[in-house]
N, C-alpha and C. Protein backbone atom coordinates (compact mmCIF):
# COMPACT_ATOMS: atom_id res chain seq x y z
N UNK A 1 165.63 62.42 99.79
CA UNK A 1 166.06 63.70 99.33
C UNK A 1 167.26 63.52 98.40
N UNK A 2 167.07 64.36 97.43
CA UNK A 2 168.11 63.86 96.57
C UNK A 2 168.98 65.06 96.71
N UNK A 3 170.48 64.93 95.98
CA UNK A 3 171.53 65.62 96.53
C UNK A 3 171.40 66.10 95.13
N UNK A 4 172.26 67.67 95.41
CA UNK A 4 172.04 68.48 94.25
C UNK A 4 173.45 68.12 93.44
N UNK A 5 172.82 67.97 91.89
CA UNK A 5 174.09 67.32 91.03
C UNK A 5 174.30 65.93 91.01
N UNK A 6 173.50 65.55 91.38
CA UNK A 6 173.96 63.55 91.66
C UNK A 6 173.98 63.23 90.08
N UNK A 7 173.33 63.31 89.42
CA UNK A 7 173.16 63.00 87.61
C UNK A 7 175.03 63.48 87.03
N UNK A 8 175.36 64.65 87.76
CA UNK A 8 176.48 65.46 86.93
C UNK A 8 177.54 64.34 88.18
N UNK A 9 177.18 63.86 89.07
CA UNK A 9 178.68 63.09 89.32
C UNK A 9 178.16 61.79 89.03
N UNK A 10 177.51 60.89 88.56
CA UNK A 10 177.18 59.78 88.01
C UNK A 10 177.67 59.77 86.66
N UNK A 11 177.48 60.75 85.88
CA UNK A 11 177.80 61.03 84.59
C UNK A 11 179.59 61.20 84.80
N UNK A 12 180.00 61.73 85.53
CA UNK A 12 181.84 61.88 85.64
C UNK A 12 182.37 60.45 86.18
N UNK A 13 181.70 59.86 87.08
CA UNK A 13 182.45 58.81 87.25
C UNK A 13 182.04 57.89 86.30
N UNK A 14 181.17 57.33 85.52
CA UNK A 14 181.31 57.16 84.44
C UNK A 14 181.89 56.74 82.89
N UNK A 15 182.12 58.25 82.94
CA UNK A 15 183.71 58.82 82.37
C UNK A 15 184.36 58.75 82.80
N UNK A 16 184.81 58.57 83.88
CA UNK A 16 186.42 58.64 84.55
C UNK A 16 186.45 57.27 84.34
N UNK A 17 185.55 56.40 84.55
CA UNK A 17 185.42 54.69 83.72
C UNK A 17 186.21 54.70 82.12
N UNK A 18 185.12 54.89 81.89
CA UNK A 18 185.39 55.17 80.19
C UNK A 18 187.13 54.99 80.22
N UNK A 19 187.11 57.00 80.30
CA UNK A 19 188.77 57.05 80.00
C UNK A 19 189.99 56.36 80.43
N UNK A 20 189.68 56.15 81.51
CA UNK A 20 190.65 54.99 82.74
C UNK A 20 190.58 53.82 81.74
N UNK A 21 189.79 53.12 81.07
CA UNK A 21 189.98 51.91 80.15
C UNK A 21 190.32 52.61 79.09
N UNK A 22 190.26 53.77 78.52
CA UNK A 22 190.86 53.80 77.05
C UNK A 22 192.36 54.22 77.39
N UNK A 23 192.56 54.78 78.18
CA UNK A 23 194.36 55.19 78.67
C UNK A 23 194.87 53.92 79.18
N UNK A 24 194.54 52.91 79.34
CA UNK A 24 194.80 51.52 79.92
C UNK A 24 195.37 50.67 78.73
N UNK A 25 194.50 51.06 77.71
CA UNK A 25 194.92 50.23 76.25
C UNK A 25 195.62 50.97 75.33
N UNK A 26 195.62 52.27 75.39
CA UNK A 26 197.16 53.19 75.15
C UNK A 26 197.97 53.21 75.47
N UNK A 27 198.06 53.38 76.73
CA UNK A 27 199.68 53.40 77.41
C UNK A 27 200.31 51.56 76.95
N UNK A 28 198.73 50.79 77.13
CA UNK A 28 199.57 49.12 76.53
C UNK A 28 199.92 49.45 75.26
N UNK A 29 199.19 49.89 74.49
CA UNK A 29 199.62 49.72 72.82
C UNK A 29 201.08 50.88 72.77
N UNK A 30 201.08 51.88 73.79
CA UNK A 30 202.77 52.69 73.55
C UNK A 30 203.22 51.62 74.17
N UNK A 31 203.11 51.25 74.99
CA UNK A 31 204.47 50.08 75.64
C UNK A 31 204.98 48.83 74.42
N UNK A 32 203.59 48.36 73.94
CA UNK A 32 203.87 47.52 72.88
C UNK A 32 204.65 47.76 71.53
N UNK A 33 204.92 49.47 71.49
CA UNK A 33 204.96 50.59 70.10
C UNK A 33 204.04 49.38 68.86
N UNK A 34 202.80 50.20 69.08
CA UNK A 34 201.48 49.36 68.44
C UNK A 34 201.29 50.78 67.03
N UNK A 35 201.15 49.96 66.21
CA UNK A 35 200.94 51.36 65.04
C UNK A 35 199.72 52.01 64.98
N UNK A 36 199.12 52.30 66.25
CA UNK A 36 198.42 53.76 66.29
C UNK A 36 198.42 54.87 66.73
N UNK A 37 199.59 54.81 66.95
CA UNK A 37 200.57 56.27 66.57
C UNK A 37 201.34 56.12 65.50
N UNK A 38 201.04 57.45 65.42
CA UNK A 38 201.75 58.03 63.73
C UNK A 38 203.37 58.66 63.99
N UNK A 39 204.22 57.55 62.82
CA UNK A 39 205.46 57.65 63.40
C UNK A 39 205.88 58.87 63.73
N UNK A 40 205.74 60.01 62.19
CA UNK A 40 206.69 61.33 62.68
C UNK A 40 205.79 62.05 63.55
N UNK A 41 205.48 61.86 64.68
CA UNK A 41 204.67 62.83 65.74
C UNK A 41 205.69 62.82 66.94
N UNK A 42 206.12 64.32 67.31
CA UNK A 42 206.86 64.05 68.39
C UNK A 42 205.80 64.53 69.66
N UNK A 43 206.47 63.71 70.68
CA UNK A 43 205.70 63.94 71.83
C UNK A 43 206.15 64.69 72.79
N UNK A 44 205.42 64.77 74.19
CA UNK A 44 206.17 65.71 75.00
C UNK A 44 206.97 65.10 75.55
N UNK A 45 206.89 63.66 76.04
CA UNK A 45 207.36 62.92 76.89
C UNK A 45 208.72 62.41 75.88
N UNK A 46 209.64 61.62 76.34
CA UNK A 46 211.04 61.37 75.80
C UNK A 46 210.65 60.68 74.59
N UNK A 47 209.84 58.89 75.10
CA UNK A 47 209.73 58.31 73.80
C UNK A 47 208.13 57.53 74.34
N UNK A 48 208.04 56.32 73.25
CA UNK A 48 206.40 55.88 73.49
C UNK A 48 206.69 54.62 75.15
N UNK A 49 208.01 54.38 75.37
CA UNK A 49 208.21 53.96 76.64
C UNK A 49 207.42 54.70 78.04
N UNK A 50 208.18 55.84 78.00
CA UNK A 50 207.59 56.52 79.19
C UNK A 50 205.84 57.01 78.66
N UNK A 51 205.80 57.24 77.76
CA UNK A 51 204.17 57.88 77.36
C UNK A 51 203.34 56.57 77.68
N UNK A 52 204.19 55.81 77.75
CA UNK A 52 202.64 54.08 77.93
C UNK A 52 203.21 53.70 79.55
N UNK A 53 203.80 54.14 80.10
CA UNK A 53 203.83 54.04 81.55
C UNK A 53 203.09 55.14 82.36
N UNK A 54 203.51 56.47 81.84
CA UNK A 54 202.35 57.50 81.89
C UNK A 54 200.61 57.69 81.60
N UNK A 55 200.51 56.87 80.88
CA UNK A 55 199.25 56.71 80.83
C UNK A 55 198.80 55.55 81.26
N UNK A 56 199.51 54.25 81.72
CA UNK A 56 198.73 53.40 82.78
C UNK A 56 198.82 54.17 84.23
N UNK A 57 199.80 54.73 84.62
CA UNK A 57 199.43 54.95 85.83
C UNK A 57 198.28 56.22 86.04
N UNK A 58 197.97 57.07 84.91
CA UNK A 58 196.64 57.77 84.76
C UNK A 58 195.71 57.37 85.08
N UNK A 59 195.71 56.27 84.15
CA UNK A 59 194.73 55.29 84.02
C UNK A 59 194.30 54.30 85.32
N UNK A 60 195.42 54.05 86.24
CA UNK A 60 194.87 53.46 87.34
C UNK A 60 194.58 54.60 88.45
N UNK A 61 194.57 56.06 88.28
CA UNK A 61 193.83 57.01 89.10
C UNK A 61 193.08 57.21 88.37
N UNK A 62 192.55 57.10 87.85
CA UNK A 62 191.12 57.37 86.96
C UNK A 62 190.15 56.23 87.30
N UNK A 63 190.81 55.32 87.07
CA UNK A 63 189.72 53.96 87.48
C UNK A 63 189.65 53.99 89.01
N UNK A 64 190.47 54.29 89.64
CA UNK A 64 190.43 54.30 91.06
C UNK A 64 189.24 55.13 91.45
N UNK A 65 189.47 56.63 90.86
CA UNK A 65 188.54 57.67 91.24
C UNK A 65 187.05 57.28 90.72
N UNK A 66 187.07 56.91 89.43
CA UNK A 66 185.56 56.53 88.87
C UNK A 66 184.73 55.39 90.02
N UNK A 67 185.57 54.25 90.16
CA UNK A 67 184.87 53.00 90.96
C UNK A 67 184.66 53.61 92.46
N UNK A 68 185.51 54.96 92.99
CA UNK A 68 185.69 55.43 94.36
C UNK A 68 184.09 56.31 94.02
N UNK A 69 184.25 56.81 93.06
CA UNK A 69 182.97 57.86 93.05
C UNK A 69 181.82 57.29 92.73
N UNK A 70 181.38 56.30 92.27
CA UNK A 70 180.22 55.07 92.15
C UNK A 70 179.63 54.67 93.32
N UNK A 71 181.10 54.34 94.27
CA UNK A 71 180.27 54.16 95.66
C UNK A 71 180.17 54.94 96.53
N UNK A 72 180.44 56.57 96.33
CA UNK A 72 179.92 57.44 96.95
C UNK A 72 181.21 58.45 98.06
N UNK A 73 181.64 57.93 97.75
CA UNK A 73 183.10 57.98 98.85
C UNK A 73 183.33 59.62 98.50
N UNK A 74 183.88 60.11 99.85
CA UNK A 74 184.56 61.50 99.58
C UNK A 74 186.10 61.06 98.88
N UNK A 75 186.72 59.99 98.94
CA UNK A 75 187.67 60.00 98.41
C UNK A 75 187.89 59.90 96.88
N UNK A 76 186.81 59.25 95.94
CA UNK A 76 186.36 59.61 94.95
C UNK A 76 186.08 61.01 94.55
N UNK A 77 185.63 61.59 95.07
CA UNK A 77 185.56 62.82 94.66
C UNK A 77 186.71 63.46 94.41
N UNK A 78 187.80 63.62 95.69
CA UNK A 78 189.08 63.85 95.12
C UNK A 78 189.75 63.69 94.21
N UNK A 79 189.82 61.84 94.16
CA UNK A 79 190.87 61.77 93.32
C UNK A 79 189.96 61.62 91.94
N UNK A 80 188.46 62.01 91.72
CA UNK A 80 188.29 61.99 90.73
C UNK A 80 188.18 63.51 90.34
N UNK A 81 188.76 64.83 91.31
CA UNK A 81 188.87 66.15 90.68
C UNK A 81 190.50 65.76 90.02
N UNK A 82 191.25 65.17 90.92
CA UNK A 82 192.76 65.08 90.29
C UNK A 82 193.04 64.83 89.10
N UNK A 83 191.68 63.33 88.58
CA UNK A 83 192.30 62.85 87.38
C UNK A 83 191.54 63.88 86.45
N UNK A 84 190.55 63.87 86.47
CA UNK A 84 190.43 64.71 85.52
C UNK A 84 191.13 66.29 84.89
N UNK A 85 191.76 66.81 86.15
CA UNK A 85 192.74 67.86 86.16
C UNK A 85 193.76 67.31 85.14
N UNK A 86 194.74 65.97 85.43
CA UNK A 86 195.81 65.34 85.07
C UNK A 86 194.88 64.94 83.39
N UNK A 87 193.78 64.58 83.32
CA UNK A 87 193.87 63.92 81.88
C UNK A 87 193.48 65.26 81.27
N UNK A 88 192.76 66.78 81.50
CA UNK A 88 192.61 68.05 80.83
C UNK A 88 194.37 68.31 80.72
N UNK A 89 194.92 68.17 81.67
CA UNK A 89 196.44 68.65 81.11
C UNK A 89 196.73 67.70 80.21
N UNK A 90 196.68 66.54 80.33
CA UNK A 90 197.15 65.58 79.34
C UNK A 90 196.71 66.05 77.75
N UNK A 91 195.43 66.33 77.62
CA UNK A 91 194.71 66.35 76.35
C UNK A 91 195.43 67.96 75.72
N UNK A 92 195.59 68.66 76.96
CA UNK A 92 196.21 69.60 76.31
C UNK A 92 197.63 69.47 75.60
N UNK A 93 198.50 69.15 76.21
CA UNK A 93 199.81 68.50 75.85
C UNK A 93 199.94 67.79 74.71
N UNK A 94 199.01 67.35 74.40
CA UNK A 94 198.86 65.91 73.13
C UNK A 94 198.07 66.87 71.93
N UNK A 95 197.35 68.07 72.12
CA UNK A 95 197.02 69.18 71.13
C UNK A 95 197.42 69.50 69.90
N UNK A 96 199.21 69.31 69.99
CA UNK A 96 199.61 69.59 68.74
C UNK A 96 200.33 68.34 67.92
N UNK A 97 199.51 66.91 68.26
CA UNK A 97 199.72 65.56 67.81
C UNK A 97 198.72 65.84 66.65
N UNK A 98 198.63 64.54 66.54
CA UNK A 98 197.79 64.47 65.14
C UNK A 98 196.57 64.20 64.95
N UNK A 99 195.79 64.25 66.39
CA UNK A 99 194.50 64.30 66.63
C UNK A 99 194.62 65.72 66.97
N UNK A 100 194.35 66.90 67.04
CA UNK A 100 194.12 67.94 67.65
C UNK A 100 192.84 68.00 67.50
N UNK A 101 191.53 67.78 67.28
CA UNK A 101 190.18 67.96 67.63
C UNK A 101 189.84 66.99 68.65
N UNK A 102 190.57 65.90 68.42
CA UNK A 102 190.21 64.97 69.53
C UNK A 102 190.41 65.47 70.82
N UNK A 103 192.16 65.59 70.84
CA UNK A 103 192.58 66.09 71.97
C UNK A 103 191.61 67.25 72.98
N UNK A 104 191.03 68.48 71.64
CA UNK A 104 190.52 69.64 72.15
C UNK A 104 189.40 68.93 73.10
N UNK A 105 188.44 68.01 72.63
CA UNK A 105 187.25 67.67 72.46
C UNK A 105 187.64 66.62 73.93
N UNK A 106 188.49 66.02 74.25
CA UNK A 106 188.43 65.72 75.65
C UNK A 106 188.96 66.22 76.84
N UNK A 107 189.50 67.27 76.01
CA UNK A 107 190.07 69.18 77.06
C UNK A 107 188.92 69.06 77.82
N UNK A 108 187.52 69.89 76.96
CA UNK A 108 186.52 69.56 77.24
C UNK A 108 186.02 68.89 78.34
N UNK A 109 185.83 67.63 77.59
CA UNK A 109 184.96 66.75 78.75
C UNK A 109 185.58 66.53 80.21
N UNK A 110 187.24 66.83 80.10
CA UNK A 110 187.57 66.81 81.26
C UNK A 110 187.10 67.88 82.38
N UNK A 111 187.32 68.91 81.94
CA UNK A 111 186.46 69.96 82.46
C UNK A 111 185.13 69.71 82.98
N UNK A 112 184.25 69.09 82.12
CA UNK A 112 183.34 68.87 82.37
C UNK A 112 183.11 68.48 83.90
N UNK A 113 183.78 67.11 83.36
CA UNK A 113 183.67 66.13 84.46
C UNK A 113 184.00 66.93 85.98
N UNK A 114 185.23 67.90 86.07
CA UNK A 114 185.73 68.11 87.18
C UNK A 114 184.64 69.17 87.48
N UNK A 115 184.23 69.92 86.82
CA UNK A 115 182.70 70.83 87.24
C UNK A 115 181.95 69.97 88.10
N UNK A 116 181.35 68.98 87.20
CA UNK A 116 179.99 68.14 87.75
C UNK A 116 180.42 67.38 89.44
N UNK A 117 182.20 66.91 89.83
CA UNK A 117 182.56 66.63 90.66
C UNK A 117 182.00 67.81 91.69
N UNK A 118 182.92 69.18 91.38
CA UNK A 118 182.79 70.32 91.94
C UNK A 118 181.47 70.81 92.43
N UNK A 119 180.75 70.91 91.78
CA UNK A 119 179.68 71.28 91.89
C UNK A 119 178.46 70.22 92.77
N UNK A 120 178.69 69.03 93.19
CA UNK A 120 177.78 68.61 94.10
C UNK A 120 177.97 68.49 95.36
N UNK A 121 176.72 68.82 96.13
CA UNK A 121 176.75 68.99 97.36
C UNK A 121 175.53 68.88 97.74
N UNK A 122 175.25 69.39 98.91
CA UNK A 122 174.01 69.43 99.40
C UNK A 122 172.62 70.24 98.83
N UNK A 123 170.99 69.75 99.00
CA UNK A 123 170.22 70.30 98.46
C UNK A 123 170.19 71.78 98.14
N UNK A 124 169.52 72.41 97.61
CA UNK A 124 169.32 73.89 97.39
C UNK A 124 167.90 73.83 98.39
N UNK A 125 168.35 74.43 98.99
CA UNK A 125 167.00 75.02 100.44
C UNK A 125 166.94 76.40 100.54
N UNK A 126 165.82 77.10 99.89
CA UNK A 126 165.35 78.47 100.26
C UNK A 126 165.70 78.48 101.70
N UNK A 127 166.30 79.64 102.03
CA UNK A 127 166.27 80.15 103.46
C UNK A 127 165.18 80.51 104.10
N UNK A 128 164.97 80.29 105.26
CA UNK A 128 163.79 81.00 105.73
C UNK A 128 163.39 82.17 105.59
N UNK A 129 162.04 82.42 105.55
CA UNK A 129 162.32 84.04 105.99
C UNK A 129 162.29 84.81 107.27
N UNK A 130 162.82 85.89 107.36
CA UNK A 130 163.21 86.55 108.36
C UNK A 130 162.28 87.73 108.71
N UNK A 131 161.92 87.77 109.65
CA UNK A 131 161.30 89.16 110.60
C UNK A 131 162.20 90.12 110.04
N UNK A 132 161.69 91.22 109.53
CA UNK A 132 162.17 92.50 109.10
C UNK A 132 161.69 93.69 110.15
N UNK A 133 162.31 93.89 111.55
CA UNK A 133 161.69 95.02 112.05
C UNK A 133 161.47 96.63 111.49
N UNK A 134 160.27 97.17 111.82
CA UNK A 134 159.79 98.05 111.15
C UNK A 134 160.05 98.95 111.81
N UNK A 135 160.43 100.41 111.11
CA UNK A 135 160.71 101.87 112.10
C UNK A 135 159.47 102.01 112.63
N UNK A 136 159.62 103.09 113.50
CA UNK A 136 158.54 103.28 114.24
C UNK A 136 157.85 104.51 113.64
């Protein structure tokens, strides 16, 4: 019997893969101040120090939650509603950088992802039906 939504949390943890390695090599390239960031962009955070410590430790709840939700775990599920909560705020925050379609565009998928988390559970089973007593 298959569980309803299994495709929509296969597909998020996944992604929570994905992003967990691309915030892994951001937060390295801010720690490194790597030139793909564009100098005059200010950020929310102080400087590209804290923004590349901020995004490895994203990045290791994201990978946590993705590899937790692969093998099925309720604890995956959690912490893969968290990260994706934390990287939709993130993408929002980073909006008025110099990607702003990007940013919008993984607003998005974060959402996504935390839906498809949300949303699985157990089969869809018609209820029985019920005796309707009749007046007399």
């Amino acid at each position: 019997m298959e569980m309803r939504g299994a495709g929509r949390v296969v597909f998020a943890a996944i992604m929570l893969l994905i992003v967990g390695t691309l915030n892994l090599i951001y937060g390295i390239g801010a720690l490194a101040e790597a030139h793909i960031y564009v100098n005059d962009t200010r950020y929310v955070l102080t400087n590209l120090n804290v923004l590349g410590w901020v995004l490895i430790l994203l990045a290791a709840i994201q990978l946590t939650g993705g590899i937790s939700l692969m093998a099925g775990n309720a604890y995956g599920r959690v912490i893969g509603i968290v990260a994706g909560s934390l990287g939709a705020i993130g993408a929002l925050l980073s909006i008025g950088g110099a990607y702003p379609w990007w940013s919008l565009g993984i607003f998005f998928l974060c959402c996504w992802i935390v839906y498809g988390i949300a949303v699985f559970g157990d089969e869809d089973v018609p209820a029985p039906p019920r005796d309707i007593p009749r007046a007399p």
